[in-house]
N, C-alpha and C. Protein backbone atom coordinates (compact mmCIF):
# COMPACT_ATOMS: atom_id res chain seq x y z
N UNK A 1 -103.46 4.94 177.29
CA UNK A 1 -103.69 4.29 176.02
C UNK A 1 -103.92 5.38 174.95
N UNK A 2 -102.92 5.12 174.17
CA UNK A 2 -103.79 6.55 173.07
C UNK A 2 -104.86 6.37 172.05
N UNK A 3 -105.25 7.46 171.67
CA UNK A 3 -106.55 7.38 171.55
C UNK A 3 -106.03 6.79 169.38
N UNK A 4 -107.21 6.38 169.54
CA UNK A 4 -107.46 5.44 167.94
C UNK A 4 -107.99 6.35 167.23
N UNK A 5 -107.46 6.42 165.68
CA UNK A 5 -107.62 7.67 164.81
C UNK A 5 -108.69 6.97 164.26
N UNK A 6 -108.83 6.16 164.37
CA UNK A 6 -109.66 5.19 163.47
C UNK A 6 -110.56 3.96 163.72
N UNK A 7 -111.76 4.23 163.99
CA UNK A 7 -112.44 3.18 164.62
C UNK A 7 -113.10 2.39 163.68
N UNK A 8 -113.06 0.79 164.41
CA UNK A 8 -114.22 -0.54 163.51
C UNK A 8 -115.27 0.03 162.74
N UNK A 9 -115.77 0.48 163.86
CA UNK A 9 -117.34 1.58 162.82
C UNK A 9 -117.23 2.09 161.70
N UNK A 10 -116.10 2.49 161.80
CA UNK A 10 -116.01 3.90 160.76
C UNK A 10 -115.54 3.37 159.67
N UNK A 11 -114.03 2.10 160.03
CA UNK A 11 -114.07 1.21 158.90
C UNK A 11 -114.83 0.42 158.17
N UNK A 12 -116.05 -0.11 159.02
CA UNK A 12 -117.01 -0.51 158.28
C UNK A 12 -118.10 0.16 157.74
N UNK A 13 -118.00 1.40 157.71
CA UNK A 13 -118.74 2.40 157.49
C UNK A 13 -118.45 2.49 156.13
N UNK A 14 -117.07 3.10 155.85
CA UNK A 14 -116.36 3.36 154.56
C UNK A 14 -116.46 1.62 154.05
N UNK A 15 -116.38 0.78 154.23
CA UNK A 15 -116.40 -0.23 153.54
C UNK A 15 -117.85 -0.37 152.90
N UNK A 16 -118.86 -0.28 153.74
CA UNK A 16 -120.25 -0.29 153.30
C UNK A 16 -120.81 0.62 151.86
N UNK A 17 -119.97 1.83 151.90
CA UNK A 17 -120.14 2.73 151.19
C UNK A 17 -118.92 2.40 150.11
N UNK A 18 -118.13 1.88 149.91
CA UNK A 18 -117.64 1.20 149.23
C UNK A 18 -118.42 0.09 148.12
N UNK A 19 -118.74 -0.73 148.56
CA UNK A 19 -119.38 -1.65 147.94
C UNK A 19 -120.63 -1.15 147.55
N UNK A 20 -121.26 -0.53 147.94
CA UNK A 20 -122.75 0.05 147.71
C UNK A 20 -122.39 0.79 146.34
N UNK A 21 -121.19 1.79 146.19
CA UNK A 21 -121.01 2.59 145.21
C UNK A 21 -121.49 1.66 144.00
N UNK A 22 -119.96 0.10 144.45
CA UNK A 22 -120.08 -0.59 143.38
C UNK A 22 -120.93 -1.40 143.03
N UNK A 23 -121.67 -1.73 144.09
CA UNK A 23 -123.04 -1.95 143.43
C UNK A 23 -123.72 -1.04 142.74
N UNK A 24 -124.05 0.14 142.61
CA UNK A 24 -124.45 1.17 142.21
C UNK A 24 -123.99 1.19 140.61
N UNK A 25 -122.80 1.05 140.37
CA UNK A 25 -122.08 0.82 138.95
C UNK A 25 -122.34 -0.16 138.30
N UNK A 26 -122.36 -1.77 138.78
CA UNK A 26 -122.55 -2.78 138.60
C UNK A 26 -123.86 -2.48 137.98
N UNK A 27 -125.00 -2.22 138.53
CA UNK A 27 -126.59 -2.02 138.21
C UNK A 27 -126.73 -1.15 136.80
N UNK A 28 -125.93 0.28 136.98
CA UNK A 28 -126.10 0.68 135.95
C UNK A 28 -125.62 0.09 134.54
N UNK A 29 -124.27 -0.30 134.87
CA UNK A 29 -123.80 -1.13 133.85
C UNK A 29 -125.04 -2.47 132.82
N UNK A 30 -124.93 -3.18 133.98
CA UNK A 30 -125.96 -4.53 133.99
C UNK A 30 -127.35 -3.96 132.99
N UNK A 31 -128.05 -2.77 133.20
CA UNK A 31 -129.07 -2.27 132.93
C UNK A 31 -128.47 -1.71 131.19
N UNK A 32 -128.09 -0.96 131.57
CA UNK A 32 -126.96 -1.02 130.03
C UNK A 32 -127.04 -1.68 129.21
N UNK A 33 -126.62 -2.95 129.39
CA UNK A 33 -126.27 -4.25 128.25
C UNK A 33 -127.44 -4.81 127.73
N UNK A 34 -128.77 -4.69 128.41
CA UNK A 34 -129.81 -4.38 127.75
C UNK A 34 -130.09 -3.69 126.76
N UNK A 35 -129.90 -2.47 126.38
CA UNK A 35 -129.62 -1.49 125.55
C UNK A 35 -128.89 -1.88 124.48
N UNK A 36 -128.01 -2.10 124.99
CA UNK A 36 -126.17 -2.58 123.80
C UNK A 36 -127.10 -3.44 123.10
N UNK A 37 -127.79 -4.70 124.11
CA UNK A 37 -128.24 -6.02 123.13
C UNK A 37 -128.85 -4.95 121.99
N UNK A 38 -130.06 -4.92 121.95
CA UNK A 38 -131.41 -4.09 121.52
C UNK A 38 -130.22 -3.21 120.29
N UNK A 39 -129.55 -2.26 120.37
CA UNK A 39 -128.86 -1.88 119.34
C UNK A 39 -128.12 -2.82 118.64
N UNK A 40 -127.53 -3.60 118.76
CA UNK A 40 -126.54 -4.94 118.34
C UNK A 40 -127.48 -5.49 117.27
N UNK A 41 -129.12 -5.78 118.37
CA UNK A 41 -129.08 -6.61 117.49
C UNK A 41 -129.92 -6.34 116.23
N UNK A 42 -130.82 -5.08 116.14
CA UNK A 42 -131.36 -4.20 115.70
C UNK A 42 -129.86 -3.86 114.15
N UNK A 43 -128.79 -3.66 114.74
CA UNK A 43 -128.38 -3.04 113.59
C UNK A 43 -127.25 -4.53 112.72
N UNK A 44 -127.75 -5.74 113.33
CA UNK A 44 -127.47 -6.77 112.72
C UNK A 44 -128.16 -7.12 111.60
N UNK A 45 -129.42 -7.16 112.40
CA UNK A 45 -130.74 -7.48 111.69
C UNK A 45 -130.41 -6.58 110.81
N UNK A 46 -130.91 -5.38 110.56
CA UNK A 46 -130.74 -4.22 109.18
C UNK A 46 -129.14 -4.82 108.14
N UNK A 47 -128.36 -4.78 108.60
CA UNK A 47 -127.28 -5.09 108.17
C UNK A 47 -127.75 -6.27 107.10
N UNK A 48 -127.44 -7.24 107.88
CA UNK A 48 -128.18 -8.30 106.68
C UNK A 48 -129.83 -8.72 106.01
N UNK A 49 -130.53 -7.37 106.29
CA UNK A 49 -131.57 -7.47 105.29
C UNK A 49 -131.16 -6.66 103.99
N UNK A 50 -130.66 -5.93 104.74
CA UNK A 50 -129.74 -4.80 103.87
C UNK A 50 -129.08 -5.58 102.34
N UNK A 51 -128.12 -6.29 103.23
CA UNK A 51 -127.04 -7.15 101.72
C UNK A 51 -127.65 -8.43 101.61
N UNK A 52 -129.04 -8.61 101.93
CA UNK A 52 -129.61 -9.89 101.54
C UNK A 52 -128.56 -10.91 101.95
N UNK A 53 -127.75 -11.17 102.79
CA UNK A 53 -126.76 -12.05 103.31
C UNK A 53 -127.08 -12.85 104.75
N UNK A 54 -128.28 -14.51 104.92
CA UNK A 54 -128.69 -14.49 106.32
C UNK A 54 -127.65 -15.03 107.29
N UNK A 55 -126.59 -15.13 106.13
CA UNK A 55 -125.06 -15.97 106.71
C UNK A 55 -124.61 -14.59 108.10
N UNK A 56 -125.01 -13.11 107.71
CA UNK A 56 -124.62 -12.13 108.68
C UNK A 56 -125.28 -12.19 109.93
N UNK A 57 -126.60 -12.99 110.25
CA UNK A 57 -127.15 -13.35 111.46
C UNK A 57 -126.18 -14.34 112.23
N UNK A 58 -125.30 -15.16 111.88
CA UNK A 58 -124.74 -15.74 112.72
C UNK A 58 -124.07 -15.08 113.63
N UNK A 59 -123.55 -13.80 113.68
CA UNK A 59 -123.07 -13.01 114.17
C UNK A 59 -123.92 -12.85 116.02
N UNK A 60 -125.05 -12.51 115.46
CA UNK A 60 -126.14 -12.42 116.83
C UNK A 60 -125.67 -13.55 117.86
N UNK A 61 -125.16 -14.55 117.78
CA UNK A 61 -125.46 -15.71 118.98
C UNK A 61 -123.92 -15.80 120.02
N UNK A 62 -122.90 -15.27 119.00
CA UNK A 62 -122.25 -15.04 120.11
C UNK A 62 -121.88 -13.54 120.82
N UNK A 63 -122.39 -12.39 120.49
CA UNK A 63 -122.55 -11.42 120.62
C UNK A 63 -123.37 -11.37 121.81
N UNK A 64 -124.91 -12.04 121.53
CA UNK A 64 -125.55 -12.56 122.96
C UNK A 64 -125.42 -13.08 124.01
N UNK A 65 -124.02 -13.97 123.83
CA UNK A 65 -123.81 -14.72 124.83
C UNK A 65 -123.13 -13.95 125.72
N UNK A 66 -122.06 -13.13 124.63
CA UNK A 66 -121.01 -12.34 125.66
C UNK A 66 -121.67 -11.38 126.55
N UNK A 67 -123.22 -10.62 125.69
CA UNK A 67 -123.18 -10.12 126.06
C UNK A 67 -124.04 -10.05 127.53
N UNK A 68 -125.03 -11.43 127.38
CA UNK A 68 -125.76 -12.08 128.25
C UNK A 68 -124.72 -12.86 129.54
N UNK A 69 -123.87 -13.05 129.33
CA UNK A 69 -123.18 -13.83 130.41
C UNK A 69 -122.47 -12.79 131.03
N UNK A 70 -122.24 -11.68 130.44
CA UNK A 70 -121.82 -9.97 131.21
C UNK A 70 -122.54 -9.41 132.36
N UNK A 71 -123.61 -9.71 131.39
CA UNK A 71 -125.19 -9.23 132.25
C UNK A 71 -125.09 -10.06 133.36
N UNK A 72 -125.05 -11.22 133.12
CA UNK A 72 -125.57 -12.36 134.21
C UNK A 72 -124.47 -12.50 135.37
N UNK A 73 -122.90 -12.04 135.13
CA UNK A 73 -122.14 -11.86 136.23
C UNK A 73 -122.02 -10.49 136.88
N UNK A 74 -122.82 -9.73 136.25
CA UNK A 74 -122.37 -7.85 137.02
C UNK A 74 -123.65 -8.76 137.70
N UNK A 75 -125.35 -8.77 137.60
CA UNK A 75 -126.66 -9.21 138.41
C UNK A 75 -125.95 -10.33 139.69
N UNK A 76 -125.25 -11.13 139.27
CA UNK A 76 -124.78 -12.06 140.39
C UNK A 76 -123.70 -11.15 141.30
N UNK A 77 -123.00 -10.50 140.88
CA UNK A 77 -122.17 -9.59 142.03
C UNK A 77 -122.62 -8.62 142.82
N UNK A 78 -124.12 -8.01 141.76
CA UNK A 78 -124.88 -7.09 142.71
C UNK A 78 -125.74 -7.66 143.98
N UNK A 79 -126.35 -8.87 143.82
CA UNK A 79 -126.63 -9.72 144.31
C UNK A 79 -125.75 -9.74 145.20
N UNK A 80 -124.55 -10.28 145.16
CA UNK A 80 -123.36 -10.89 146.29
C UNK A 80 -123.12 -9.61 147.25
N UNK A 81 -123.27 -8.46 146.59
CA UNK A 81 -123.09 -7.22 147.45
C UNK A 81 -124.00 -7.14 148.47
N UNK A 82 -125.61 -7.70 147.96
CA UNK A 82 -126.78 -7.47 148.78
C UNK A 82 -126.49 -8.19 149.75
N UNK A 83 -126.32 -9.57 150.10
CA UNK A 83 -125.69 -10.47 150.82
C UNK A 83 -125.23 -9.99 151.58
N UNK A 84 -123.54 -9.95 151.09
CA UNK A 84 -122.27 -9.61 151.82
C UNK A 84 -122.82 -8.34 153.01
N UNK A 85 -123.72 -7.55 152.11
CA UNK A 85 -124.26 -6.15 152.97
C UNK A 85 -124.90 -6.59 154.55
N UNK A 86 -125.94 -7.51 154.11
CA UNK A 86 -127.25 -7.92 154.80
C UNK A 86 -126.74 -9.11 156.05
N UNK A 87 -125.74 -10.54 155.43
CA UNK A 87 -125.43 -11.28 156.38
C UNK A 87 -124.29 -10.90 157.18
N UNK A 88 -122.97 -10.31 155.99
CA UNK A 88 -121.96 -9.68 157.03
C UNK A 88 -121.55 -8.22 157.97
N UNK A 89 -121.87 -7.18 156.76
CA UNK A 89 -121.14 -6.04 157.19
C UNK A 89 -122.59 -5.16 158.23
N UNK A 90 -124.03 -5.98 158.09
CA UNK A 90 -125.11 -5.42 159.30
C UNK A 90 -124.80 -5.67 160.30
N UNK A 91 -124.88 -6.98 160.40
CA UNK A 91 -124.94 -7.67 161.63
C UNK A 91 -123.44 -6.90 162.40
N UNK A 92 -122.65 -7.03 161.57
CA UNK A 92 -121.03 -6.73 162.43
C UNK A 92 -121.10 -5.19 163.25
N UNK A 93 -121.82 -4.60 161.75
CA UNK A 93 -122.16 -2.58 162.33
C UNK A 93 -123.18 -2.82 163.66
N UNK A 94 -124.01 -3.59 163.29
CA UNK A 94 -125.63 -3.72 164.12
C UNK A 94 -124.94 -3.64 165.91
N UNK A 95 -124.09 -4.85 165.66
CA UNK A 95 -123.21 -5.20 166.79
C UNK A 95 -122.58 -3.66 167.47
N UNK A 96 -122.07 -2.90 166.85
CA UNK A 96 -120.71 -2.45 167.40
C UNK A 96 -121.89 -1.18 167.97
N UNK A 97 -123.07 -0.43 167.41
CA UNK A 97 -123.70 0.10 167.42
C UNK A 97 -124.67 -0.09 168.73
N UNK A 98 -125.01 -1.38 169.22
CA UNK A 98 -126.05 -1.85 169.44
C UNK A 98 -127.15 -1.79 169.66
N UNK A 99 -127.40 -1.85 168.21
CA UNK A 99 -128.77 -1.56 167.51
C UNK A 99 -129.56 -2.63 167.98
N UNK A 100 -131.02 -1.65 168.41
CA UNK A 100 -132.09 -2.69 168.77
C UNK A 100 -133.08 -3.25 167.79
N UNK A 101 -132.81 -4.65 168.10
CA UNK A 101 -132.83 -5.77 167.22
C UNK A 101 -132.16 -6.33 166.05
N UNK A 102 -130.70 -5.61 166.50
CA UNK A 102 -129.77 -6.14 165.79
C UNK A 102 -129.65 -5.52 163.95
N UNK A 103 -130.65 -4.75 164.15
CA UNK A 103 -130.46 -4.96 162.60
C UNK A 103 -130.74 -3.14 161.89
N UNK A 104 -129.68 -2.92 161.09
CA UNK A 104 -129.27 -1.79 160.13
C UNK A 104 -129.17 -1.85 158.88
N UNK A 105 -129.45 -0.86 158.24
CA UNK A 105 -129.60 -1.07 156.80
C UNK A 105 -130.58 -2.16 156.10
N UNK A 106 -131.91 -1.79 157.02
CA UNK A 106 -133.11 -2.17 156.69
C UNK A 106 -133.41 -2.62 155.26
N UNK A 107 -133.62 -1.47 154.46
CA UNK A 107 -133.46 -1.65 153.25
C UNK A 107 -133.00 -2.80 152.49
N UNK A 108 -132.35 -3.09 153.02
CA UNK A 108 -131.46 -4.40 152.08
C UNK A 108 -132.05 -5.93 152.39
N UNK A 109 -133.20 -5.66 153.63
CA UNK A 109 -134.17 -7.01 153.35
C UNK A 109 -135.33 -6.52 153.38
N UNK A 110 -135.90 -5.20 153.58
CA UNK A 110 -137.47 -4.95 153.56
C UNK A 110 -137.51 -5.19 151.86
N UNK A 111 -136.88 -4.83 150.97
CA UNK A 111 -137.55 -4.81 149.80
C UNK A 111 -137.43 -6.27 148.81
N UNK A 112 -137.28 -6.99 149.74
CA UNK A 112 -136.87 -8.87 149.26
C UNK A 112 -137.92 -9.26 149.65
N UNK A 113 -138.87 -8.78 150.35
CA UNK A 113 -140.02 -9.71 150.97
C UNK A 113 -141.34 -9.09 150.61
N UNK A 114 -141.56 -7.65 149.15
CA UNK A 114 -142.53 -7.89 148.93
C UNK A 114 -143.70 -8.94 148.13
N UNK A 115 -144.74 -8.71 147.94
CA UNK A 115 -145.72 -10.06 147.12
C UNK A 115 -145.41 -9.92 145.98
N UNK A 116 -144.74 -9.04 145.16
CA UNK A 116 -144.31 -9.04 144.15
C UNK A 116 -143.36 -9.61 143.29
N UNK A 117 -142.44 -9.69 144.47
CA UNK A 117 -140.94 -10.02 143.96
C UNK A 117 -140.70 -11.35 143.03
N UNK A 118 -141.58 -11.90 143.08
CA UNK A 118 -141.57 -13.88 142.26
C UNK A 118 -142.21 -13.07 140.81
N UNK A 119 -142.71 -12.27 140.52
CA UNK A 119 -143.35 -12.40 139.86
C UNK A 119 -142.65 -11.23 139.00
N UNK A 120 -142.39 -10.46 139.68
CA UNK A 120 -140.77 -9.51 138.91
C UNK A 120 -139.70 -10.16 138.63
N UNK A 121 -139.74 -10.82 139.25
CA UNK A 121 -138.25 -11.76 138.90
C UNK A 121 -138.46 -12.78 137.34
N UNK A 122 -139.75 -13.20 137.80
CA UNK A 122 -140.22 -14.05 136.66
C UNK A 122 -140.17 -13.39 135.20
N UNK A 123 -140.86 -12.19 134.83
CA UNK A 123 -141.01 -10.91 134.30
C UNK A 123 -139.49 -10.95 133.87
N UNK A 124 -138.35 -10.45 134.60
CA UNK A 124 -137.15 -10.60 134.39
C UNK A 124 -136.68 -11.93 133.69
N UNK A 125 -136.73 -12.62 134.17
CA UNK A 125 -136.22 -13.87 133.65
C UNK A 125 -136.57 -13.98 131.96
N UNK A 126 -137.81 -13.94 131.67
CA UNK A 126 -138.06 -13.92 130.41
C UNK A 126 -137.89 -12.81 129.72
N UNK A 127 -137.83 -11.58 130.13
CA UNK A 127 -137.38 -10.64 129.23
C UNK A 127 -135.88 -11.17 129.11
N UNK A 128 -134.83 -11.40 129.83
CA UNK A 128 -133.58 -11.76 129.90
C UNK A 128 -133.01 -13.03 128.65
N UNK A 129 -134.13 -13.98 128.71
CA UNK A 129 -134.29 -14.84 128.00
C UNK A 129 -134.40 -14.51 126.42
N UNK A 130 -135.62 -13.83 126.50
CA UNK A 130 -135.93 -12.98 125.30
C UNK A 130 -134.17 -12.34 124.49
N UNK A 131 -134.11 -11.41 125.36
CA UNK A 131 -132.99 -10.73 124.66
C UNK A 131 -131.68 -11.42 124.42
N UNK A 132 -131.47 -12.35 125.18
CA UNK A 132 -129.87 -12.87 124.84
C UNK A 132 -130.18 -14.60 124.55
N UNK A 133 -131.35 -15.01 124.57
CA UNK A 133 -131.56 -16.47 123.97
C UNK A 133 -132.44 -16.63 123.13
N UNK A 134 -133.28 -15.91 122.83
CA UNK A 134 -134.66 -16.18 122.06
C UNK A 134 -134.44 -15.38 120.60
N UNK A 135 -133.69 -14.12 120.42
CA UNK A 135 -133.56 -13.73 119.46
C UNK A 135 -132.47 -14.29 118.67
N UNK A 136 -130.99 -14.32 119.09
CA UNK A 136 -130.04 -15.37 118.78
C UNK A 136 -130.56 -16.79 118.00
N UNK A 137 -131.28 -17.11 118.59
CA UNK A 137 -131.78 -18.74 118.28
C UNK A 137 -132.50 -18.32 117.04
N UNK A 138 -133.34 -17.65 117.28
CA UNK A 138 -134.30 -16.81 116.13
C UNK A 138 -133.59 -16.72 114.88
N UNK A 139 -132.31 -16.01 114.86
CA UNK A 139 -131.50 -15.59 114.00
C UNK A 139 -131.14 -16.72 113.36
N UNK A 140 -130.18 -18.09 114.28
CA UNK A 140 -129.85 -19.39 113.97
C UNK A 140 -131.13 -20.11 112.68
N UNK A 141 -132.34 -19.89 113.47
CA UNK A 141 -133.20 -20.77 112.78
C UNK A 141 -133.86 -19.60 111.16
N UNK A 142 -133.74 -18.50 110.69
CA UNK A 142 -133.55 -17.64 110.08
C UNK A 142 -132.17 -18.13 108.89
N UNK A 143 -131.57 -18.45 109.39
CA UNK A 143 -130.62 -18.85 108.67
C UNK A 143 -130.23 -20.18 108.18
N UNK A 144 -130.82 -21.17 108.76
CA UNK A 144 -131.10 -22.57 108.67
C UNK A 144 -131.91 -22.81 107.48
N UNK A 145 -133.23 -21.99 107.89
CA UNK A 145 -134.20 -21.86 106.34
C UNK A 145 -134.41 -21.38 105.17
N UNK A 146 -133.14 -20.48 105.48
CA UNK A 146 -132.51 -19.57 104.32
C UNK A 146 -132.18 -20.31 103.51
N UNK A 147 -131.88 -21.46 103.24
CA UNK A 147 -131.15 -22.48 102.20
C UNK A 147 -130.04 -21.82 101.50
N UNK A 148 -129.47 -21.05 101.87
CA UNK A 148 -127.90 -21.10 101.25
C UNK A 148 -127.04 -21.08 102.50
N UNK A 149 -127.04 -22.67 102.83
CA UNK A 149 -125.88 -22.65 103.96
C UNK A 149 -124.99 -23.41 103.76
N UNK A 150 -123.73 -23.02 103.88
CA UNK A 150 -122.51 -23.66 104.07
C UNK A 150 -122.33 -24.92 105.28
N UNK A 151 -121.60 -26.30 104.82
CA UNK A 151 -121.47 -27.34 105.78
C UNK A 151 -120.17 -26.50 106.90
N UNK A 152 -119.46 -25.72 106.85
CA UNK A 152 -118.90 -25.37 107.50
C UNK A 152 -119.43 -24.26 108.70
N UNK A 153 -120.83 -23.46 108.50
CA UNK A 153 -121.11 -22.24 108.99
C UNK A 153 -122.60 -23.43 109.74
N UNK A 154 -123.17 -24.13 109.11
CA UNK A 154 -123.83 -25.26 109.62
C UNK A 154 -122.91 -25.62 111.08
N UNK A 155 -122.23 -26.03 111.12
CA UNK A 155 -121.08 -26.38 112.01
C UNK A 155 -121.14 -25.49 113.42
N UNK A 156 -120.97 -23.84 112.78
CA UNK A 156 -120.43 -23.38 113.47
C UNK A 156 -122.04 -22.60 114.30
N UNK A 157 -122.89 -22.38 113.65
CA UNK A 157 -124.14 -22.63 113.61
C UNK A 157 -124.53 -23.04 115.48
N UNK A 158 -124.11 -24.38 115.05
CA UNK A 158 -125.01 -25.87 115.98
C UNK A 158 -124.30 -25.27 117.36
N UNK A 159 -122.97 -25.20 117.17
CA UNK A 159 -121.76 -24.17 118.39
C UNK A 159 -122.73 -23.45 119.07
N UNK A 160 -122.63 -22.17 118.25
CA UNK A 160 -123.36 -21.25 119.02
C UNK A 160 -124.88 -21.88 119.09
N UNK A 161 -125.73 -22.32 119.02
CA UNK A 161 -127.27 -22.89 119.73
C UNK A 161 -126.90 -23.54 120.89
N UNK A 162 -125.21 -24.07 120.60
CA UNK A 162 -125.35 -25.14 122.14
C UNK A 162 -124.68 -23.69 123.37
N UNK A 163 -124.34 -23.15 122.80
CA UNK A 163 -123.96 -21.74 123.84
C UNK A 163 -124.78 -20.76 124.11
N UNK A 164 -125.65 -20.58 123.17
CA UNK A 164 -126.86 -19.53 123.76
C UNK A 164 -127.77 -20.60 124.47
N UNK A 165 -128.43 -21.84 123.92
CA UNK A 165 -129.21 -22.62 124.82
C UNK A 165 -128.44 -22.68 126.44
N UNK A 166 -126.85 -22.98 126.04
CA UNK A 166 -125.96 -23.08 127.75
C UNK A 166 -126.07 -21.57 128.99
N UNK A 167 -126.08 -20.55 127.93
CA UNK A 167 -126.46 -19.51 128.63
C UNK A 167 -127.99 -19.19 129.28
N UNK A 168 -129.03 -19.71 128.00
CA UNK A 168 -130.07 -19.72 128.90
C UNK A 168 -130.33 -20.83 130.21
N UNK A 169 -129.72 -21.44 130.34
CA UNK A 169 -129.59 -22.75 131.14
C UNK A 169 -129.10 -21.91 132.75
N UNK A 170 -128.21 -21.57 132.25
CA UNK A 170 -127.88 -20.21 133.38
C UNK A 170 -128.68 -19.32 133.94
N UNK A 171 -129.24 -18.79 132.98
CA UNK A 171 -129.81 -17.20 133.15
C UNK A 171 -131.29 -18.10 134.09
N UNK A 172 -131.87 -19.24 133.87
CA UNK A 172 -132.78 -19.98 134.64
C UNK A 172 -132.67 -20.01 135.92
N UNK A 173 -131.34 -21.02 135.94
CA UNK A 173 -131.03 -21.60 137.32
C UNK A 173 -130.75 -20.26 137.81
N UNK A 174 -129.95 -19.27 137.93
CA UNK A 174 -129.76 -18.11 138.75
C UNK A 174 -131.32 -17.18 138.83
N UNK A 175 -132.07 -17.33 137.70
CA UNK A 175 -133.45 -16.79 138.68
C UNK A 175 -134.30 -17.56 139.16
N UNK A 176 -134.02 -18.44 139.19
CA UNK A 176 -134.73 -19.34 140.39
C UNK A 176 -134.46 -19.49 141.89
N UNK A 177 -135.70 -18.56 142.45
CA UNK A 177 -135.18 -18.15 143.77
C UNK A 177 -134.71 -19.74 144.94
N UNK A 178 -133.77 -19.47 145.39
CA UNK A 178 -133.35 -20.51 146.16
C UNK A 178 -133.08 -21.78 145.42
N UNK A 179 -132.44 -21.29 144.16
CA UNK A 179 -132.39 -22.61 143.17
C UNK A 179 -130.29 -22.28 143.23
N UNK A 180 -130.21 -23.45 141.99
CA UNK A 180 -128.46 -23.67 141.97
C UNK A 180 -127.53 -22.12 141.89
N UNK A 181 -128.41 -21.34 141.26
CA UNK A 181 -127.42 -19.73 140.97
C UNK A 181 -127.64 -19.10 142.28
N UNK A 182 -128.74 -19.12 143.34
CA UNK A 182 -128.75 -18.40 144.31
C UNK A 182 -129.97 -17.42 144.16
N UNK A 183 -130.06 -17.31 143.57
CA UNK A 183 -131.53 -16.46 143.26
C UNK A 183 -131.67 -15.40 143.34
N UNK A 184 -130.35 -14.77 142.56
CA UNK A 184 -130.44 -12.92 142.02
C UNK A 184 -130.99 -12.11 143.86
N UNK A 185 -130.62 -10.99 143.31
CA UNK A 185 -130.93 -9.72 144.26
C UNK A 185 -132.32 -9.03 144.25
């Protein structure tokens, strides 16, 4: 029989390290758009205190969304990586290895089960909230009381509240552990 240049292990080896990278990217990215918000919306705000114009805040709500629903699918893929890591590609290595008690790449559930984690997550959730629903809306209602509004920008207005409120609706259910999004990484 000749010998195999290339063994299961090793393919799942390089696969592991594969996805880990991109999780690795994903995170930094994700962590990022935090930032982007915070400048965005920082140089919105100035912008229209600047030209006395609060019609230029409308700008903030879909900027947030994009940039909040960015955020919220790189966190759900890093997530899916943790998974994919933990239910498929351990157990399969754990196997071929046979590792006692089945289980490799520890890491990827010791740090899910400290007393902390509900309460970091929570922490998260509302900073998340904060930055891509709470300031947006902020902006909306900033501009509502401004009394020089157009029935057309009124309109477009009510749009974006029902899309940043739809995004926070999201950004909820996915940190709610064992809730409809799955409950983040």
């Amino acid at each position: 029989m000749p010998e195999r240049d290339v063994t299961v292990g090793q393919l799942l080896l390089s696969e592991y390290q594969t996805v880990k990278d991109e999780q690795k990217t994903r995170i930094g990215f994700r962590d990022n758009l935090l930032y982007v918000t915070l400048t965005v919306v920082a140089a919105v705000i100035a912008a229209a205190a600047q030209a006395r114009q609060p019609a230029m805040l409308l700008a903030l709500p879909p900027v947030c969304v994009v940039l909040g629903w960015t955020y919220l699918v790189n966190d759900q893929k890093i997530s899916a990586i943790g998974a994919y890591v933990r239910d498929e590609l351990g157990p399969r290595l754990a196997a071929l290895a046979h590792a006692e008690g089945g289980e490799v790449f520890r890491w990827e559930t010791a740090h899910r089960g400290d007393a902390r984690r509900f309460s970091r997550k929570a922490v998260q959730c509302v900073v998340d909230l904060l930055a891509f629903c709470v300031v947006p809306l902020s902006a909306l209602v900033v501009y509502w009381a401004g009394g020089d509004v157009s029935a057309g920008l009124v309109v477009v207005s009510v749009l974006e509240a029902v899309a940043v409120v739809g995004l926070g609706v999201y950004l909820v259910q996915y940190a709610v552990p064992f809730g409809a999004g799955g409950g983040g990484g």
